[in-house]
C-alpha atoms as a PDB file:
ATOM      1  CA  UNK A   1      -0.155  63.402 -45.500  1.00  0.00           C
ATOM      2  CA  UNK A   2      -2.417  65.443 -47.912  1.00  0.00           C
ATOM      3  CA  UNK A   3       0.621  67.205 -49.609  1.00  0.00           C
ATOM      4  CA  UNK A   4       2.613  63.968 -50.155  1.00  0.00           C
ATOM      5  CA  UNK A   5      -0.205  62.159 -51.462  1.00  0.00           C
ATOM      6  CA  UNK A   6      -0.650  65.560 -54.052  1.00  0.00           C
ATOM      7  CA  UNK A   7       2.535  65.945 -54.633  1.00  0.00           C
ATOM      8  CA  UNK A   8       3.503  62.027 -54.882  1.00  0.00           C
ATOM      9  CA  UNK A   9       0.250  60.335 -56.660  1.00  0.00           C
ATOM     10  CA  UNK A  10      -2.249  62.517 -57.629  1.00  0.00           C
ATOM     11  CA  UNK A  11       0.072  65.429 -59.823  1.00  0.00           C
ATOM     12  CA  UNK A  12       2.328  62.668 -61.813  1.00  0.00           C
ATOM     13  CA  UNK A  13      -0.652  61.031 -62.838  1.00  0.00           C
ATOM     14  CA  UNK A  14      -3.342  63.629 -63.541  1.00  0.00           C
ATOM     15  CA  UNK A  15      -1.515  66.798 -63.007  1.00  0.00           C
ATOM     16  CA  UNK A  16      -1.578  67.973 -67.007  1.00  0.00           C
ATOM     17  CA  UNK A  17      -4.976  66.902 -67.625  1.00  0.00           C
ATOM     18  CA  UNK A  18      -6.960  70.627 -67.613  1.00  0.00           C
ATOM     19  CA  UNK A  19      -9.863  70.518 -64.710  1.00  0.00           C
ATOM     20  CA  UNK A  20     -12.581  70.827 -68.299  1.00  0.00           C
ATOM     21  CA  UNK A  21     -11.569  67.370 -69.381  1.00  0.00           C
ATOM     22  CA  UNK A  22     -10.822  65.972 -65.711  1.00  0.00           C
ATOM     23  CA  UNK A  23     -14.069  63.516 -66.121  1.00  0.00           C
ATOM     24  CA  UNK A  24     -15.583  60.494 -64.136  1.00  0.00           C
ATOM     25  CA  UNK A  25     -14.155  58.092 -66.872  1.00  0.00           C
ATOM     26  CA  UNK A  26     -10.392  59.678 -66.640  1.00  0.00           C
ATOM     27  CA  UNK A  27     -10.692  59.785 -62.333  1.00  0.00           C
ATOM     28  CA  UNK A  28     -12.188  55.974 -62.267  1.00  0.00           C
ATOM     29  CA  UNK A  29      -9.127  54.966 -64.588  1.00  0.00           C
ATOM     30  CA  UNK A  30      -6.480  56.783 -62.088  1.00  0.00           C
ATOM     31  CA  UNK A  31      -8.260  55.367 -59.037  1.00  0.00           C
ATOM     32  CA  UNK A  32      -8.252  51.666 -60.621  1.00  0.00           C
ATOM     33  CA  UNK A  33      -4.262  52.224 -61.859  1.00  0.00           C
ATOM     34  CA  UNK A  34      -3.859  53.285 -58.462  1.00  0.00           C
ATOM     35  CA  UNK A  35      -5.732  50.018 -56.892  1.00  0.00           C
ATOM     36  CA  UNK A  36      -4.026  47.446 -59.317  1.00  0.00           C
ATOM     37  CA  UNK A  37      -0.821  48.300 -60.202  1.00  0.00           C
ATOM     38  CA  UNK A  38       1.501  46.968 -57.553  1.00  0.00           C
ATOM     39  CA  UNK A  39       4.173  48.937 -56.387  1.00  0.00           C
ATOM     40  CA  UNK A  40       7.793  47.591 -54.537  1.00  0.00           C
ATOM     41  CA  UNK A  41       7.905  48.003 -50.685  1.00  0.00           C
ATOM     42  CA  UNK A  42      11.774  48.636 -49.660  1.00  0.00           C
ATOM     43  CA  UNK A  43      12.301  45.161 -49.341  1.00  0.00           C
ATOM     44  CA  UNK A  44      11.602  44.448 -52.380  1.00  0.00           C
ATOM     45  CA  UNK A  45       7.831  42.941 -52.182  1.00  0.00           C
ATOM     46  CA  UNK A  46       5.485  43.979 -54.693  1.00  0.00           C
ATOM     47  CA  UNK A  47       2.099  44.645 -53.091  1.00  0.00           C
ATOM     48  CA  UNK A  48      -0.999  46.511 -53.988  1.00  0.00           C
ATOM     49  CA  UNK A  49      -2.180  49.943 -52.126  1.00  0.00           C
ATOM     50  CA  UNK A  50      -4.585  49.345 -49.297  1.00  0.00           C
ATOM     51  CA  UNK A  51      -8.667  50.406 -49.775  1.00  0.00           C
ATOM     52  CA  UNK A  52      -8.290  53.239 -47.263  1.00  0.00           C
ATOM     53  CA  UNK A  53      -4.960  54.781 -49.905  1.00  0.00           C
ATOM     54  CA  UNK A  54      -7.727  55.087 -52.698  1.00  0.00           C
ATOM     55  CA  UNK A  55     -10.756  56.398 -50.301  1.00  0.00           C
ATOM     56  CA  UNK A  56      -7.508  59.160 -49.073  1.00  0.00           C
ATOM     57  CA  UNK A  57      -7.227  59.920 -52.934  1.00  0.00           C
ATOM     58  CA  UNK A  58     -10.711  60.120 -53.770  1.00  0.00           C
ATOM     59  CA  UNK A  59     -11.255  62.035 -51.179  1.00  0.00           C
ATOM     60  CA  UNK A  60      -8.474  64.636 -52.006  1.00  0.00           C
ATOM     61  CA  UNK A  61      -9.913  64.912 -55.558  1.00  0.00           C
ATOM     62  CA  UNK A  62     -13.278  65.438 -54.286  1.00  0.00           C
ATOM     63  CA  UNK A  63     -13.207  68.222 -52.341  1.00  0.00           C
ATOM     64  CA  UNK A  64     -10.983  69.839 -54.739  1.00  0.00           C
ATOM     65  CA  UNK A  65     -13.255  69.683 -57.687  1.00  0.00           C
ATOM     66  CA  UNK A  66     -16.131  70.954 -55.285  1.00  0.00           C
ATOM     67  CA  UNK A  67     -14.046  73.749 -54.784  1.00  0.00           C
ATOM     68  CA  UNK A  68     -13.300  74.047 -58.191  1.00  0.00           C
ATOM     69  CA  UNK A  69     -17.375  74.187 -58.706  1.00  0.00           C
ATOM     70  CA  UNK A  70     -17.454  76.912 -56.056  1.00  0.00           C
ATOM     71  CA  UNK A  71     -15.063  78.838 -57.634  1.00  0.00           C
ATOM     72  CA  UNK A  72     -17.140  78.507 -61.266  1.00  0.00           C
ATOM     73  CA  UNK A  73     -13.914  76.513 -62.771  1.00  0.00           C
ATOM     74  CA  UNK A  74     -15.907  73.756 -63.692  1.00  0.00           C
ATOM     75  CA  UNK A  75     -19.739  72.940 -63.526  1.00  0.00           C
ATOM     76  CA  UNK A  76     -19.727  69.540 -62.095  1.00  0.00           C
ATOM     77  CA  UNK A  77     -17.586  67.668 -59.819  1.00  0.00           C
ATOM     78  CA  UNK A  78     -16.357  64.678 -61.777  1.00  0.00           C
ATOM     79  CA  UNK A  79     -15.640  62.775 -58.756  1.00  0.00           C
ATOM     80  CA  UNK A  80     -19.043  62.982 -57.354  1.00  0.00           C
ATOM     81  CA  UNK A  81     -20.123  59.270 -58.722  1.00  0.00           C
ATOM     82  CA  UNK A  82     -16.638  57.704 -59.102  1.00  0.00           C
ATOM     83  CA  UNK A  83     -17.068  53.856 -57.402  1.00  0.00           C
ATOM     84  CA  UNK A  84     -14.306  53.779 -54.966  1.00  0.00           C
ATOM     85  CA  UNK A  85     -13.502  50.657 -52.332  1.00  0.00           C
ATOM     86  CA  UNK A  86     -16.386  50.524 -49.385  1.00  0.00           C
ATOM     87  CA  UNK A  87     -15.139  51.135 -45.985  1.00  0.00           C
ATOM     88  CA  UNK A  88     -15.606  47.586 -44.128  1.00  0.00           C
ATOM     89  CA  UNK A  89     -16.475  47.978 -40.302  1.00  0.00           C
ATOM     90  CA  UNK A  90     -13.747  46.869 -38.077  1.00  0.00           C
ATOM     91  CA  UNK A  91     -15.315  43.677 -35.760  1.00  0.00           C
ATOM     92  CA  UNK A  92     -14.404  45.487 -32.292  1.00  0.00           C
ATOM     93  CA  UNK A  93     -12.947  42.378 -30.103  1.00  0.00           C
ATOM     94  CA  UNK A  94     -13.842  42.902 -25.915  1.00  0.00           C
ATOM     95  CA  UNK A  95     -11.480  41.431 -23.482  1.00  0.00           C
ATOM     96  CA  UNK A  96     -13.035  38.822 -21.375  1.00  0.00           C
ATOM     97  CA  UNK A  97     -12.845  39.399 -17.441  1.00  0.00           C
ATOM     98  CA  UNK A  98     -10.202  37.171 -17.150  1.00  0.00           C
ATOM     99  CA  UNK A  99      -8.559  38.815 -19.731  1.00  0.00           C
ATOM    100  CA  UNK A 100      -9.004  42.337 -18.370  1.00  0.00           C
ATOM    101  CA  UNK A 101      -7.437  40.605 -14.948  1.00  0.00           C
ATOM    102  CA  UNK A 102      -4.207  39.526 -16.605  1.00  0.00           C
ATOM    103  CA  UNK A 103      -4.118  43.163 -18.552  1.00  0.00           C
ATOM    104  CA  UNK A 104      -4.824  45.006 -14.795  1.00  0.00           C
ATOM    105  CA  UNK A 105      -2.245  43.246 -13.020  1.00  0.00           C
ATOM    106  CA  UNK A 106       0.428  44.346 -15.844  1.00  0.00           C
ATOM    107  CA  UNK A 107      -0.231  47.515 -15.715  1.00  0.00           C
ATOM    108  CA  UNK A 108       0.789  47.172 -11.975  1.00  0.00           C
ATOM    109  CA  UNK A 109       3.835  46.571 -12.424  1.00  0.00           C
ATOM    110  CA  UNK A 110       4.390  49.322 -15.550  1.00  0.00           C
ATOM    111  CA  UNK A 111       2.918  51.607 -12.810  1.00  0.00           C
ATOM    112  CA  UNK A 112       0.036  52.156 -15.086  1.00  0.00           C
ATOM    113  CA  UNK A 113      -3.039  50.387 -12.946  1.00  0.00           C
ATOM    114  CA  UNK A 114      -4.854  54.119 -12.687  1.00  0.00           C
ATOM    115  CA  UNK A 115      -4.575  55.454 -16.359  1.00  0.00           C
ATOM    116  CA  UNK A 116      -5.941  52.147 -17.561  1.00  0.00           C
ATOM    117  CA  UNK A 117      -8.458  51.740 -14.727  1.00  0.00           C
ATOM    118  CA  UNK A 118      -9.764  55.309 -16.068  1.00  0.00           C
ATOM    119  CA  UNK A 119      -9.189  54.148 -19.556  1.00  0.00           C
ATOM    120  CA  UNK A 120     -11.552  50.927 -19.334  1.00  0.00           C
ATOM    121  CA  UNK A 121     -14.171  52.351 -16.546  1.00  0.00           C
ATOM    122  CA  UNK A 122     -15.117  55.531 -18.806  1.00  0.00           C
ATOM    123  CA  UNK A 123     -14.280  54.623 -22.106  1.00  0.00           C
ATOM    124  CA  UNK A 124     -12.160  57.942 -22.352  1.00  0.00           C
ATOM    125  CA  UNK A 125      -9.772  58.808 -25.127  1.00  0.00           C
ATOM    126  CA  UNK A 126      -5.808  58.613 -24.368  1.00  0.00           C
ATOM    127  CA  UNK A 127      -5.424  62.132 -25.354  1.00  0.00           C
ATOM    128  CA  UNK A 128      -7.922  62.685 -22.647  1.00  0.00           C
ATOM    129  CA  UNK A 129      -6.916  60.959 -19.712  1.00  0.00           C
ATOM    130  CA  UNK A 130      -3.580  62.154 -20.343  1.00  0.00           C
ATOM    131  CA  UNK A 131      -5.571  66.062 -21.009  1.00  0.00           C
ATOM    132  CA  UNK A 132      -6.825  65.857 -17.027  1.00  0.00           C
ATOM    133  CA  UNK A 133      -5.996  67.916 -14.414  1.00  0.00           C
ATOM    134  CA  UNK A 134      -7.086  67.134 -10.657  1.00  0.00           C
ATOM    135  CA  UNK A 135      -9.446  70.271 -10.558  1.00  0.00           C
ATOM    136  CA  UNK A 136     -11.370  68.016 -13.537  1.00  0.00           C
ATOM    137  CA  UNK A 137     -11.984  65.506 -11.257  1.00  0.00           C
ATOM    138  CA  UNK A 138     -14.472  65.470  -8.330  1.00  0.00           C
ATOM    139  CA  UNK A 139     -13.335  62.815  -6.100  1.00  0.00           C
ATOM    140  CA  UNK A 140     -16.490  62.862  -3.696  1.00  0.00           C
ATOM    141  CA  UNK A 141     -19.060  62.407  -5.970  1.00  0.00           C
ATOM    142  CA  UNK A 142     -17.062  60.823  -8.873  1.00  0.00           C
ATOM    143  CA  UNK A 143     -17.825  64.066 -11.464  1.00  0.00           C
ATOM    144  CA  UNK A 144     -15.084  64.274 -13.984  1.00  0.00           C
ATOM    145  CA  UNK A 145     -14.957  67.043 -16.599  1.00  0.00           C
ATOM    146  CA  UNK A 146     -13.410  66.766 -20.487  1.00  0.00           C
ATOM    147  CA  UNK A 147     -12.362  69.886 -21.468  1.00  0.00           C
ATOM    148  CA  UNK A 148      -8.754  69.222 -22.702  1.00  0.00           C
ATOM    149  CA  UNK A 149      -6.738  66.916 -24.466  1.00  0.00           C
ATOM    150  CA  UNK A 150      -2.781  65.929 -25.312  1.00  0.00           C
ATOM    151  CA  UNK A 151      -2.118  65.476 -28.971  1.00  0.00           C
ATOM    152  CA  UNK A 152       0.843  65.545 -31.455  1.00  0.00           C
ATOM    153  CA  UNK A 153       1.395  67.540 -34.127  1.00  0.00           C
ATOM    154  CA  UNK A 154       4.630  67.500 -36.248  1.00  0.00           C
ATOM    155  CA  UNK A 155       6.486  65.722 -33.298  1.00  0.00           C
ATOM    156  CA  UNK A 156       5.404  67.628 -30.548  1.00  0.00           C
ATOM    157  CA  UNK A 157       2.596  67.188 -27.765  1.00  0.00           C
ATOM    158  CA  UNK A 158       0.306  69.724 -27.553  1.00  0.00           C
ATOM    159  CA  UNK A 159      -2.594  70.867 -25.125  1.00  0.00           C
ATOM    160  CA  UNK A 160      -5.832  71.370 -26.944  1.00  0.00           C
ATOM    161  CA  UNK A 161      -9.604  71.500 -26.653  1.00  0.00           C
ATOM    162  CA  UNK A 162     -11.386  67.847 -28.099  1.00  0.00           C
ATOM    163  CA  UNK A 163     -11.865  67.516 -31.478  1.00  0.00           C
ATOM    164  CA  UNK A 164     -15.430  68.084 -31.599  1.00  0.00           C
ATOM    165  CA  UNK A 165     -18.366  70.134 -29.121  1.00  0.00           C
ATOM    166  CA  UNK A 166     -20.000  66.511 -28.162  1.00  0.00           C
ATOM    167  CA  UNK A 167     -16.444  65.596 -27.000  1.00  0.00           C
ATOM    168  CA  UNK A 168     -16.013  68.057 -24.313  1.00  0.00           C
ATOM    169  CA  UNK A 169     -18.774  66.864 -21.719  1.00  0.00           C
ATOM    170  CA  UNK A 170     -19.274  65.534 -18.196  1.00  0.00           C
ATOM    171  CA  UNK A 171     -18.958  61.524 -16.875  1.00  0.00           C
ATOM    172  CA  UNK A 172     -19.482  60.008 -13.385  1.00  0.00           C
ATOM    173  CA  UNK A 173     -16.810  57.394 -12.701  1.00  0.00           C
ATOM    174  CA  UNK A 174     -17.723  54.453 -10.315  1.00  0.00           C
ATOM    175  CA  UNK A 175     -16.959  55.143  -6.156  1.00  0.00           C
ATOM    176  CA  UNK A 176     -14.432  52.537  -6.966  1.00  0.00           C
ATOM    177  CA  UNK A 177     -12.626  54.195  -8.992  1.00  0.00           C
ATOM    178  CA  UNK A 178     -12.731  57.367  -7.198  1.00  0.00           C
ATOM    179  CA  UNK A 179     -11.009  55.548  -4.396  1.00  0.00           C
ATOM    180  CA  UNK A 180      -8.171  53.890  -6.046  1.00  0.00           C
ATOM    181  CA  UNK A 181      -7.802  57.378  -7.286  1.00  0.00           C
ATOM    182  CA  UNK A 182      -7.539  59.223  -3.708  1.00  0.00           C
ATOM    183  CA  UNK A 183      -5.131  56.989  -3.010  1.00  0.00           C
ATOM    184  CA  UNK A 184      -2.788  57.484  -5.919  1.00  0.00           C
ATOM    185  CA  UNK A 185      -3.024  61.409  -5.623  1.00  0.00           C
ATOM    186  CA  UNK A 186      -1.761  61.091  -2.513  1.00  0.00           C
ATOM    187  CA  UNK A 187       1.600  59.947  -4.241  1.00  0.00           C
ATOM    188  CA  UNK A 188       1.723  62.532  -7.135  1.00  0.00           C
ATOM    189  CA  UNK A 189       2.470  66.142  -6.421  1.00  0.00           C
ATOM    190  CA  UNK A 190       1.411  67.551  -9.904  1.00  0.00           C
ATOM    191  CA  UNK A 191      -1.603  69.310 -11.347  1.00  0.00           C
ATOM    192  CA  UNK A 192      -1.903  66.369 -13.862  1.00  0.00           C
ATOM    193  CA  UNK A 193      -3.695  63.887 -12.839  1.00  0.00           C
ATOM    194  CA  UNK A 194      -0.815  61.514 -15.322  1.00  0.00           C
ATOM    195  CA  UNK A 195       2.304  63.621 -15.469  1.00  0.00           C
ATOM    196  CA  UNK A 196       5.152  62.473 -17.833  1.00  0.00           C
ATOM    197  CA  UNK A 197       7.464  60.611 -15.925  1.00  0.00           C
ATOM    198  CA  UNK A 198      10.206  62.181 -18.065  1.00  0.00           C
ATOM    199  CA  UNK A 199       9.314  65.880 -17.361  1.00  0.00           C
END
């Protein structure tokens, strides 16, 4: 995504432009081009680029030129005061109960009543849940370890550690929970807790 955006936006535009006379004024210009000119979406709709496409560019051009100061090419990072859109806070929306019913008794029938059961009882990550293993999971006293997670890269799933050291840690899951989930081991004959139904 980096290299298109280089390659695609930030090289046509300001690509000739030595990094001495790259300034605030000429970066604030390219951001606002960027912001207001619309461009055609393949069906023909012309619509302008979305906050988060400029905050992507900005952000591209900022830690280059602070490489650029490390490397003693230039003495100040140009982008460093640049006004770019603010990030707005998504307004996170909670099911009701009632709503959480209809959702559990769907995922009945898609065969997917324990993954989201996990899912909404822990507040775990997909890539998790999908990252455990039944040695992760104490099913006595309800001790479940995140160590692991499934993630793609280029088009493939992967097995790799969480993102970040605060992510791999320890939860207790409700006895509830722990029972629905003695029950549905005894149906699965797989190291995974969730093993792909395709392979």
């Amino acid at each position: 995504g980096y290299e298109n955006s280089i390659y695609k936006h930030i090289i046509p535009s300001i690509g000739d432009i030595p990094l001495k006379d790259l300034d605030q004024k000429i970066l604030q210009q390219f951001y606002n081009d960027l912001k207001n000119i619309p461009v055609t979406k393949n069906n023909g709709d012309k619509v302008t680029r979305a906050d988060s496409f400029i905050r992507r560019i900005h952000s591209i051009c900022f830690s280059s030129l602070k490489k650029a100061v490390e490397l003693g090419k230039v003495e100040i990072n140009s982008a460093k005061n640049v006004k770019i859109p603010p990030k707005k806070a998504k307004e996170m929306t909670i099911l009701s109960k009632d709503e959480i019913y209809r959702f559990m008794i769907q995922a009945k029938e898609y065969g997917l009543y324990e993954f989201f059961l996990l899912e909404l009882s822990t507040g775990m990550r997909r890539g998790e849940i999908l990252g455990l293993q039944w040695d992760d999971i104490d099913l006595t006293t309800g001790q479940l370890n995140i160590n692991r997670q499934i993630c793609k890269v280029k088009g493939r799933y992967i097995i790799d550690t969480p993102k970040t050291h605060n992510s791999i840690r320890t939860l207790v899951i409700p006895q509830k929970v722990c029972d629905v989930l003695k029950q549905y081991r005894e149906n699965t004959n797989s190291n995974w807790v969730f093993p792909s139904p395709v392979k």
